[in-house]
N, C-alpha and C. Protein backbone atom coordinates (compact mmCIF):
# COMPACT_ATOMS: atom_id res chain seq x y z
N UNK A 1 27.95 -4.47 -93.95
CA UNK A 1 28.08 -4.98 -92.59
C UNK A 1 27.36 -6.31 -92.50
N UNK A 2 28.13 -6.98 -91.78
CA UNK A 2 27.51 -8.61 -91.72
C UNK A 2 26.39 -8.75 -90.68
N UNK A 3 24.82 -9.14 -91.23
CA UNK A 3 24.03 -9.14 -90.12
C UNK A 3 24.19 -9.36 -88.51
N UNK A 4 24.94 -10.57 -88.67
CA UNK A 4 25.45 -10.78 -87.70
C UNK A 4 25.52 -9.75 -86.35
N UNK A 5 26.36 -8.89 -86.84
CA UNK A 5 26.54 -7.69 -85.78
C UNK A 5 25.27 -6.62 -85.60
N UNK A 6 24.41 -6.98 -86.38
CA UNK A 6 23.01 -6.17 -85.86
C UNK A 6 22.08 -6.61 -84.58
N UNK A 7 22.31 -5.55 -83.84
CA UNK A 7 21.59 -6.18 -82.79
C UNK A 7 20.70 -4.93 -82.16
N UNK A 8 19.39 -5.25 -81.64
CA UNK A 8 18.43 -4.00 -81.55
C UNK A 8 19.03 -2.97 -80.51
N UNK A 9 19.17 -3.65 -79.02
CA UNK A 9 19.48 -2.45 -78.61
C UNK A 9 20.02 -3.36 -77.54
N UNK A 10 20.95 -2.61 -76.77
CA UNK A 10 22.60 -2.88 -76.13
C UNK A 10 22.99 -2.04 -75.16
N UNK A 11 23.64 -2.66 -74.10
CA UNK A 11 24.53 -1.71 -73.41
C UNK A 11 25.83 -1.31 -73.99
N UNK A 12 26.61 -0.35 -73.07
CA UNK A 12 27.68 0.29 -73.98
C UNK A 12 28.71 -1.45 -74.13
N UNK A 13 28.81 -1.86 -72.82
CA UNK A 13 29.36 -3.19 -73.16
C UNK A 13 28.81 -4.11 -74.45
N UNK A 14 27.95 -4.48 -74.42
CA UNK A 14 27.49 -4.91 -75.25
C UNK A 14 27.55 -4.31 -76.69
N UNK A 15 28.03 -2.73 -76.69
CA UNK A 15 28.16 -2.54 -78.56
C UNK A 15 29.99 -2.63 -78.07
N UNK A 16 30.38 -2.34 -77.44
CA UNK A 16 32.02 -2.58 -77.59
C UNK A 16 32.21 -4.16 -77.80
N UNK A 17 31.51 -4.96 -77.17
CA UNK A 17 31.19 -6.40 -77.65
C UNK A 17 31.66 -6.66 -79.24
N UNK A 18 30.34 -5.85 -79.60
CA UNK A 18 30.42 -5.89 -80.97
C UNK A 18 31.36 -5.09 -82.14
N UNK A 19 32.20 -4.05 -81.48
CA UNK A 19 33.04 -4.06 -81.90
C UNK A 19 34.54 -4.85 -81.63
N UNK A 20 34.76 -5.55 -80.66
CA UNK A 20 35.24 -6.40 -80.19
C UNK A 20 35.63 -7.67 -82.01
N UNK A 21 34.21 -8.38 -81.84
CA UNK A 21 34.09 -8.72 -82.96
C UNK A 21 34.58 -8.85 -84.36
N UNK A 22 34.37 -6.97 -84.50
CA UNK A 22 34.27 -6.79 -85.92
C UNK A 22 36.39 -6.75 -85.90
N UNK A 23 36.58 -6.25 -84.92
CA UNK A 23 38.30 -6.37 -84.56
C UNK A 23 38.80 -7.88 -84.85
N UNK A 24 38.35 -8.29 -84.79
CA UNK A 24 38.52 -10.01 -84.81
C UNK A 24 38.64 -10.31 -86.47
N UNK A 25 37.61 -9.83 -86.91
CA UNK A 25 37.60 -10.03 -88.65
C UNK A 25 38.69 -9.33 -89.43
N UNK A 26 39.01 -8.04 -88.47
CA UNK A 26 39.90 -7.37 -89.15
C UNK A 26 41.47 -8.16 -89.16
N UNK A 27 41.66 -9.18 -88.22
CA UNK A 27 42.78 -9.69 -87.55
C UNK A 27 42.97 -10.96 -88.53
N UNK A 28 41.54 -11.30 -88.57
CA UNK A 28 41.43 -12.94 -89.48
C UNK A 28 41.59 -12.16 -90.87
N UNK A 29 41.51 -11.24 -91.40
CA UNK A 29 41.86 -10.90 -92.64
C UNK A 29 43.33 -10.15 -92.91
N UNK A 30 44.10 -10.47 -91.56
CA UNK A 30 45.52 -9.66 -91.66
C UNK A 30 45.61 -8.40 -91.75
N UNK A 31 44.42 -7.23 -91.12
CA UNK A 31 44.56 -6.38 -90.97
C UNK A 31 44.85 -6.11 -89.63
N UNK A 32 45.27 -4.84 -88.86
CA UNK A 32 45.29 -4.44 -87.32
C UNK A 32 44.26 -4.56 -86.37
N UNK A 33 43.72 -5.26 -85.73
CA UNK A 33 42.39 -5.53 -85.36
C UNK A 33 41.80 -4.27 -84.38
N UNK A 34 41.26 -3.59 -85.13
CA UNK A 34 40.41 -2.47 -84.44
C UNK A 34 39.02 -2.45 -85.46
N UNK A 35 37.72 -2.73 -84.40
CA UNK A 35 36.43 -2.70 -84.75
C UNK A 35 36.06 -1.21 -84.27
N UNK A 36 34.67 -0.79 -85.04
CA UNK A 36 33.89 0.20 -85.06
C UNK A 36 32.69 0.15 -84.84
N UNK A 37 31.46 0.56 -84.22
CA UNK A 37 30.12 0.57 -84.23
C UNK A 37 29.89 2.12 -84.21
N UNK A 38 28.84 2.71 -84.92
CA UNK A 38 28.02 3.87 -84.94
C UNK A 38 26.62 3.18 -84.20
N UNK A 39 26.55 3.89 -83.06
CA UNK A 39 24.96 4.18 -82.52
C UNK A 39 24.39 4.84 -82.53
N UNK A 40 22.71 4.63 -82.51
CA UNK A 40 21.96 5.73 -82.43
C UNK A 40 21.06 5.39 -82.42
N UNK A 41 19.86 5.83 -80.78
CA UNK A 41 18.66 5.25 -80.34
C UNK A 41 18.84 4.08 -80.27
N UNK A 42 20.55 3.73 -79.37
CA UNK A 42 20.12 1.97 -78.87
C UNK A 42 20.45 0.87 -79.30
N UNK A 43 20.24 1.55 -81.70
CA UNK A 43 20.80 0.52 -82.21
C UNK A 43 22.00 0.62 -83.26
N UNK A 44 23.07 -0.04 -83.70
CA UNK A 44 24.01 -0.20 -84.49
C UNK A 44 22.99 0.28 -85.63
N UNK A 45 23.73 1.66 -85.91
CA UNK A 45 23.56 2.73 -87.57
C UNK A 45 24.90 1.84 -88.49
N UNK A 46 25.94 1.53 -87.70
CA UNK A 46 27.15 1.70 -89.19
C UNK A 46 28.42 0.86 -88.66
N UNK A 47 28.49 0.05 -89.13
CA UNK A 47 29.91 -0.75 -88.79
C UNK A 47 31.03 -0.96 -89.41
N UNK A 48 32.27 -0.96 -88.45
CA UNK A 48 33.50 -0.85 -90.09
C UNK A 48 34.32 -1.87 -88.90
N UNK A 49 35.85 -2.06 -89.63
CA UNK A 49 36.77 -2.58 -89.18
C UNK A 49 38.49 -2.28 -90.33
N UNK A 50 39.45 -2.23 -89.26
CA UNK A 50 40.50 -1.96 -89.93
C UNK A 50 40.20 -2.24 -91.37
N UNK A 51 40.91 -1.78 -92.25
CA UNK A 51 41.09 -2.29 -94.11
C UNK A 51 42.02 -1.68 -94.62
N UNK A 52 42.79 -0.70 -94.58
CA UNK A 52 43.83 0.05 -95.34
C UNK A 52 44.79 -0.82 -96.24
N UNK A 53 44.89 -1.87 -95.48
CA UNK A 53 45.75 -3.17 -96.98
C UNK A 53 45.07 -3.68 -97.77
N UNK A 54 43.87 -4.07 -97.67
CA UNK A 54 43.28 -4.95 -98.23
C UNK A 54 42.24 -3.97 -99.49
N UNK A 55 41.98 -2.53 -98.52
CA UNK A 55 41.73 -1.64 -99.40
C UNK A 55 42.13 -0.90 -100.18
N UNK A 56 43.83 -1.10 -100.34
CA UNK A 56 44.92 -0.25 -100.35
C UNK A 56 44.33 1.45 -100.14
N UNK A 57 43.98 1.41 -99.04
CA UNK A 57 43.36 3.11 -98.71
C UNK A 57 43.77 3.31 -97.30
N UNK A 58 44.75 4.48 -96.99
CA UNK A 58 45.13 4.94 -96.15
C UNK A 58 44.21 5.60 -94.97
N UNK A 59 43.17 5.75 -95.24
CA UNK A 59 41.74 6.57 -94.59
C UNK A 59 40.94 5.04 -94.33
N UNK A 60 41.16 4.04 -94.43
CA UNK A 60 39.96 2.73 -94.28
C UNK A 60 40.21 1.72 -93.19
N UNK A 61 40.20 3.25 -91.85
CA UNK A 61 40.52 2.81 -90.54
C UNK A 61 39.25 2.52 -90.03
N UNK A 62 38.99 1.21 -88.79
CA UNK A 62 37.26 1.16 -88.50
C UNK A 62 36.10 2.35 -88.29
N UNK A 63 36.70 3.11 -87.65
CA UNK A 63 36.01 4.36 -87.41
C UNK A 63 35.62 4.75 -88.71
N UNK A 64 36.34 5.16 -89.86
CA UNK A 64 35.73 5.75 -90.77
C UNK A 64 34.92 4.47 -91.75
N UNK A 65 35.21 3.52 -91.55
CA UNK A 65 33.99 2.60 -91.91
C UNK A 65 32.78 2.87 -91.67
N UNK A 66 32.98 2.78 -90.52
CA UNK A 66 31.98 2.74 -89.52
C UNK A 66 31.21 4.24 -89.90
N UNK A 67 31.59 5.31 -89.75
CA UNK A 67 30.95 6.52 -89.97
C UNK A 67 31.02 6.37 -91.39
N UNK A 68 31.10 6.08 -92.55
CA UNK A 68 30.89 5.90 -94.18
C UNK A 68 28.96 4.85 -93.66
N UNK A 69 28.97 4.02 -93.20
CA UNK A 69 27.90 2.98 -93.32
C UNK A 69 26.78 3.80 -92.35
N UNK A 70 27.19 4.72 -91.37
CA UNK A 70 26.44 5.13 -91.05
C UNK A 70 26.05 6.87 -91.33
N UNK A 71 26.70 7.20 -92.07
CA UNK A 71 26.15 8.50 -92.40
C UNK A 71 25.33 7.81 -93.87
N UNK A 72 25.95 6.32 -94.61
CA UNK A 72 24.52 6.18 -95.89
C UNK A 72 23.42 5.46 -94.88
N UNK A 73 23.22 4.64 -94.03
CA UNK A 73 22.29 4.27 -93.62
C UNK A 73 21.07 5.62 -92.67
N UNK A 74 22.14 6.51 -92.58
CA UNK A 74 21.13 7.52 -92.35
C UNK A 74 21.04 8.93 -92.81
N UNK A 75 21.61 8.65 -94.22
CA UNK A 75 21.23 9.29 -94.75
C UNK A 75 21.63 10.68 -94.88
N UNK A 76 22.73 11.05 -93.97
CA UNK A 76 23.40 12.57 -93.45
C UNK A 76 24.49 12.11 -93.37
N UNK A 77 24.99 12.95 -93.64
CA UNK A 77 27.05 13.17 -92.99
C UNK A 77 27.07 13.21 -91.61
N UNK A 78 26.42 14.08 -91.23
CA UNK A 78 26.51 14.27 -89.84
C UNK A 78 25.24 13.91 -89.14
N UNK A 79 26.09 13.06 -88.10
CA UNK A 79 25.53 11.93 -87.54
C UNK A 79 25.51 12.47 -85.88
N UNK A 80 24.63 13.87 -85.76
CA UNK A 80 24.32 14.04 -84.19
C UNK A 80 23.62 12.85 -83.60
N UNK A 81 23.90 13.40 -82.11
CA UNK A 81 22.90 12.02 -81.49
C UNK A 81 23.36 10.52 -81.79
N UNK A 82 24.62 10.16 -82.19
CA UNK A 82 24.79 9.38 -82.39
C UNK A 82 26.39 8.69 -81.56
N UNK A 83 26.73 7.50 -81.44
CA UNK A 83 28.15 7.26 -80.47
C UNK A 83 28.54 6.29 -80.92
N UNK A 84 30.24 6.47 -80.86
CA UNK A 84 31.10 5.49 -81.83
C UNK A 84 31.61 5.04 -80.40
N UNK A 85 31.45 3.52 -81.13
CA UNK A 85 32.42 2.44 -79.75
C UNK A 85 33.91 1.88 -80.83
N UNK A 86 34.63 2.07 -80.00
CA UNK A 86 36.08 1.76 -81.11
C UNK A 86 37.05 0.80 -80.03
N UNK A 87 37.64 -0.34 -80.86
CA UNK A 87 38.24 -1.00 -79.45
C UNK A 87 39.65 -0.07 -79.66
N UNK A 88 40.22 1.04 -79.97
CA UNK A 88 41.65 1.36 -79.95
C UNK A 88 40.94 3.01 -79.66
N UNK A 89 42.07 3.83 -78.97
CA UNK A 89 41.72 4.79 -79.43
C UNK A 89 42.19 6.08 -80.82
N UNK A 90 41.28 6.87 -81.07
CA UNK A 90 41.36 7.13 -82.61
C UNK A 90 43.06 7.96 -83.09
N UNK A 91 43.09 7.99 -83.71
CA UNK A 91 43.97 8.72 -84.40
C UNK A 91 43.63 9.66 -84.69
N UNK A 92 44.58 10.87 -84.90
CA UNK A 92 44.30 12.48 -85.88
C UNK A 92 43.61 12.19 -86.76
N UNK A 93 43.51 11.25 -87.75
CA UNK A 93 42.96 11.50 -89.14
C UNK A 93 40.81 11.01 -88.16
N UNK A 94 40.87 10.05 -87.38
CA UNK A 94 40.08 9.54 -87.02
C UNK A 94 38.81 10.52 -85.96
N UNK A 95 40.12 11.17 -85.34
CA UNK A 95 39.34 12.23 -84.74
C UNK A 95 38.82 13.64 -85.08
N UNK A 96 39.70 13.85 -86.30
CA UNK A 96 38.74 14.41 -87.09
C UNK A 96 37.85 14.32 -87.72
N UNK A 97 37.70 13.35 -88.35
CA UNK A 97 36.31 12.47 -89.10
C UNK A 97 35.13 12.50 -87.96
N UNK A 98 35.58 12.43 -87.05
CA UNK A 98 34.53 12.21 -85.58
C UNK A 98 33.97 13.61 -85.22
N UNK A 99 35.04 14.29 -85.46
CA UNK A 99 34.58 15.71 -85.10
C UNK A 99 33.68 16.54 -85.88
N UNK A 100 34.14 16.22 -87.70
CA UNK A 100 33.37 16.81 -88.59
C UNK A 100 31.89 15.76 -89.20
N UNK A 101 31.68 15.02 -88.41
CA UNK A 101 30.17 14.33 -88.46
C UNK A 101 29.64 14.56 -87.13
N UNK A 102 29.94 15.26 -86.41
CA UNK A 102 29.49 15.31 -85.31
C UNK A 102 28.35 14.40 -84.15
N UNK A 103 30.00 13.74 -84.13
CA UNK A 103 29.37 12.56 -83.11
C UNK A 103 29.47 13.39 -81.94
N UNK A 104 27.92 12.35 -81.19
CA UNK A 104 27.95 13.55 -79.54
C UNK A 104 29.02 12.34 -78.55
N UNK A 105 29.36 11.26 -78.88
CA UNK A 105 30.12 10.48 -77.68
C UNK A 105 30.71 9.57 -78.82
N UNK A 106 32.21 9.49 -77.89
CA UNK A 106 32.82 8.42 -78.13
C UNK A 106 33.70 7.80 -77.38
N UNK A 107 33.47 6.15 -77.30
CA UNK A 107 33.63 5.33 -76.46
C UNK A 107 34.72 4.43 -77.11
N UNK A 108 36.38 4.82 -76.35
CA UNK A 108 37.06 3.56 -76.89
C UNK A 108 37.46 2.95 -75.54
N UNK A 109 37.98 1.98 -76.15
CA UNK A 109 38.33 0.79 -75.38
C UNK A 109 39.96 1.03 -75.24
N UNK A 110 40.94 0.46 -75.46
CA UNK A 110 42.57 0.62 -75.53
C UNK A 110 43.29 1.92 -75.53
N UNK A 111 44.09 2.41 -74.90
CA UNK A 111 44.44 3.89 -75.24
C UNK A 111 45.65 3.56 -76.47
N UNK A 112 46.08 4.60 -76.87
CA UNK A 112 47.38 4.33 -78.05
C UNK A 112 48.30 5.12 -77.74
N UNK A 113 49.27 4.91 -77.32
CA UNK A 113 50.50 5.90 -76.33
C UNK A 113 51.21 6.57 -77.56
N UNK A 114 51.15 5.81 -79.01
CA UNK A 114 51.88 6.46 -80.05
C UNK A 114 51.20 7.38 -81.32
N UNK A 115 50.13 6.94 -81.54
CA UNK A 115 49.31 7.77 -81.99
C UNK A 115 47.92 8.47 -81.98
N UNK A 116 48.02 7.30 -80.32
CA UNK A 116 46.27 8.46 -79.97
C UNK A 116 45.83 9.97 -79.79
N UNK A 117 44.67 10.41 -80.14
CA UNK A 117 44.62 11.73 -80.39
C UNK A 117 43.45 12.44 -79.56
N UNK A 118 43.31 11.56 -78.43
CA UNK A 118 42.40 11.19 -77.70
C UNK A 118 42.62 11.46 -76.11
N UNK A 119 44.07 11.79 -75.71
CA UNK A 119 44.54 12.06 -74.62
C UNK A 119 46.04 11.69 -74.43
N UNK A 120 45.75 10.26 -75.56
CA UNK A 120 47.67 9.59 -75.26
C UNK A 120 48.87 10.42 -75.69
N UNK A 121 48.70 11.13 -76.80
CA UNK A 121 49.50 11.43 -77.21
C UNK A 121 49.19 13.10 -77.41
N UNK A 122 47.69 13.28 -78.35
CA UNK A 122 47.55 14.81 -77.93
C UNK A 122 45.99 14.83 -77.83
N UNK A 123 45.07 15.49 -77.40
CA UNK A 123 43.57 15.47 -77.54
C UNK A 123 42.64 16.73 -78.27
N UNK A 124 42.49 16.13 -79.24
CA UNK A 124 41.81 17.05 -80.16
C UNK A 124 40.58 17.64 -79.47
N UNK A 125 39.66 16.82 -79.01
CA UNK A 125 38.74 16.66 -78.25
C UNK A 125 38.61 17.62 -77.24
N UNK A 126 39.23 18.40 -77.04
CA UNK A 126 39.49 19.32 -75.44
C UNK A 126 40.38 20.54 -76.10
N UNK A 127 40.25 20.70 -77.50
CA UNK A 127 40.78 21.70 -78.37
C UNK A 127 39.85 22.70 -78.11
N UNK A 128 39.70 23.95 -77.38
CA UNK A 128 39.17 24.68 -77.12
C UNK A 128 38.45 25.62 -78.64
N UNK A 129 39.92 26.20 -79.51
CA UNK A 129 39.54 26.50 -80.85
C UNK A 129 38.44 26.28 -81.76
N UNK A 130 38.42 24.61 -81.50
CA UNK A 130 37.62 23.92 -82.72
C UNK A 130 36.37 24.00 -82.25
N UNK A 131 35.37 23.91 -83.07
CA UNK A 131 33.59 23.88 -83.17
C UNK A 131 33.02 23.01 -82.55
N UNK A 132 33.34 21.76 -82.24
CA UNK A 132 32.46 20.39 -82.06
C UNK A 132 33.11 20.16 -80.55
N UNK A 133 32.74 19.68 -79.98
CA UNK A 133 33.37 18.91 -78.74
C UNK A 133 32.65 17.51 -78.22
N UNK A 134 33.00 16.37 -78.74
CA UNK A 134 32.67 15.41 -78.51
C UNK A 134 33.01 14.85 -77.34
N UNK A 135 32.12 13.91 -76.95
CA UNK A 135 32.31 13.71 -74.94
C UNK A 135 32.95 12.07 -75.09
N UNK A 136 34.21 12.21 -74.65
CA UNK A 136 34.92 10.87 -74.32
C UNK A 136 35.12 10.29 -73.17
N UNK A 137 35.13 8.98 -73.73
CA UNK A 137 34.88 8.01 -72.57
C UNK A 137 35.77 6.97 -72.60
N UNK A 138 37.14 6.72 -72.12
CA UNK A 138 38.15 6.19 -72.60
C UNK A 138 38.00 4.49 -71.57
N UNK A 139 38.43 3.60 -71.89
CA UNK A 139 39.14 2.24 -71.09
C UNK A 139 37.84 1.34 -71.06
N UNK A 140 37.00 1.61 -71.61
CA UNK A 140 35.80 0.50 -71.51
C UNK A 140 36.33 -1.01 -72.91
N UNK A 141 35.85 -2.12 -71.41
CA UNK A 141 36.62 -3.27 -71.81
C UNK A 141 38.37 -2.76 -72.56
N UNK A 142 39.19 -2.03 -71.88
CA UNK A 142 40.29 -1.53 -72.51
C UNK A 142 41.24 -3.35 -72.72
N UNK A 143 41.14 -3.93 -71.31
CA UNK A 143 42.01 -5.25 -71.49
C UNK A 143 41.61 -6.18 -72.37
N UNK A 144 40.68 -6.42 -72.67
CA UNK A 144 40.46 -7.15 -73.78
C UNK A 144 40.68 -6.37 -74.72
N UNK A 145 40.47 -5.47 -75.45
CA UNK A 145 40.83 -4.71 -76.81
C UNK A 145 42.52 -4.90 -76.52
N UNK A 146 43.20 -4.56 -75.53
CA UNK A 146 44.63 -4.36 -75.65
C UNK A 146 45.33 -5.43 -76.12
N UNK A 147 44.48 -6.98 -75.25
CA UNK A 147 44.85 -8.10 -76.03
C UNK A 147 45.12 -8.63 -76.82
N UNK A 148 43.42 -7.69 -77.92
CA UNK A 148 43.22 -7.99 -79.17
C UNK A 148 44.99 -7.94 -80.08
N UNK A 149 45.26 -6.62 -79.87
CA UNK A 149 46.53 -6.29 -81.03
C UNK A 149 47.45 -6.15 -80.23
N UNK A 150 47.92 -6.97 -78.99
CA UNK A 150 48.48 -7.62 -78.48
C UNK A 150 49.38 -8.63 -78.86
N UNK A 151 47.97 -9.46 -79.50
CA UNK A 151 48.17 -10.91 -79.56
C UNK A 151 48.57 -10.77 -80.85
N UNK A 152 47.82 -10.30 -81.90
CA UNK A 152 47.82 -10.11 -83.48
C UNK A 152 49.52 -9.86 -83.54
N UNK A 153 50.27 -8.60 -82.89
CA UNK A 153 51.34 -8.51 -83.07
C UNK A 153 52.66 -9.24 -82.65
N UNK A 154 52.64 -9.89 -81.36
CA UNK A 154 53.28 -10.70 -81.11
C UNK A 154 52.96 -12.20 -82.47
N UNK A 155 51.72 -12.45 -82.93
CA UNK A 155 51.79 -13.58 -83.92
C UNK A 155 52.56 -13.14 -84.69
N UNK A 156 52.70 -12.09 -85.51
CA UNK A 156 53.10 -11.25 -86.79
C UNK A 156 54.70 -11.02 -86.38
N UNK A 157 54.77 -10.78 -85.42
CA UNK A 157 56.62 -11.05 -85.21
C UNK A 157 57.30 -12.27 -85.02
N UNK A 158 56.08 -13.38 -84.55
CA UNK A 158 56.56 -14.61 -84.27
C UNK A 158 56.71 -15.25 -85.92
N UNK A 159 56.09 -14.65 -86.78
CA UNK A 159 55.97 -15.26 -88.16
C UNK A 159 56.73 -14.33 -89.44
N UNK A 160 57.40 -13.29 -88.48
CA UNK A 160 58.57 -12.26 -89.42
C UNK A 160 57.81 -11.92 -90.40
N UNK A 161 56.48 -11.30 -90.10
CA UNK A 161 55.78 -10.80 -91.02
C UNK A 161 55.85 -9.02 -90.69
């Protein structure tokens, strides 16, 4: 993670800020621009951003960046007490990763009408069955994140990519 995005301690705006950001890098490197932050006590544990092309890895969505940097920076898999800010919201593969590190909150920004798993499409999260129940918090800064891959995709069709 690039120092840059370390910052001591933040409002929730202020870490969606910073994932804001890390969405931006993912965009300037031709990936889907969705940033990640792991918190905990205030400050950025773990940061990721889209990569699945560049990583050729189907799983190297920001969220699981983001929870990879912060389960080694602290040392556990599971990362109680801790809250992911995401500018999109997660996917199945994403919300499970969230579920089995047991994050206590997560905060996205954009909803995803086609593959969110978060309320748009189905909500894992409110799965009565499952063990974990993580507390969501959906639309913070949502218009700017929506922008983000908004804009990215309208460029990418304007350039028949």
């Amino acid at each position: 993670m690039n120092d840059k995005y370390l910052i001591k301690e933040g409002s929730d705006a202020g870490f969606m800020t910073v994932a804001i950001a890390l969405a931006g890098e993912a965009s300037e490197a031709g990936e889907v621009p969705v940033g990640a932050v792991v918190v905990k006590g205030g400050k950025v544990v773990g940061a990721g951003f889209n990569a699945p092309i560049s990583r050729h890895d189907p799983s190297a969505h920001a969220e699981i960046q983001a929870l990879r940097a912060a389960a080694t920076a602290l040392g556990n898999y599971r990362l109680a007490g801790c809250t992911l800010f995401v500018t999109l919201e997660p996917c199945t593969m994403c919300a499970g990763a969230i579920m089995h590190a047991r994050i206590e909150r997560l905060v996205f920004g954009a909803a995803d009408p086609k593959t969110g798993a978060c309320g748009s499409v189905v909500n894992l999260f409110t799965e009565a069955r499952l063990n974990h129940h993580t507390v969501v918090e959906a639309g913070l800064m949502a218009q700017q994140c929506g922008e983000l891959l908004t804009n990215f995709f309208r460029q990418r069709r304007a350039t028949g990519q």
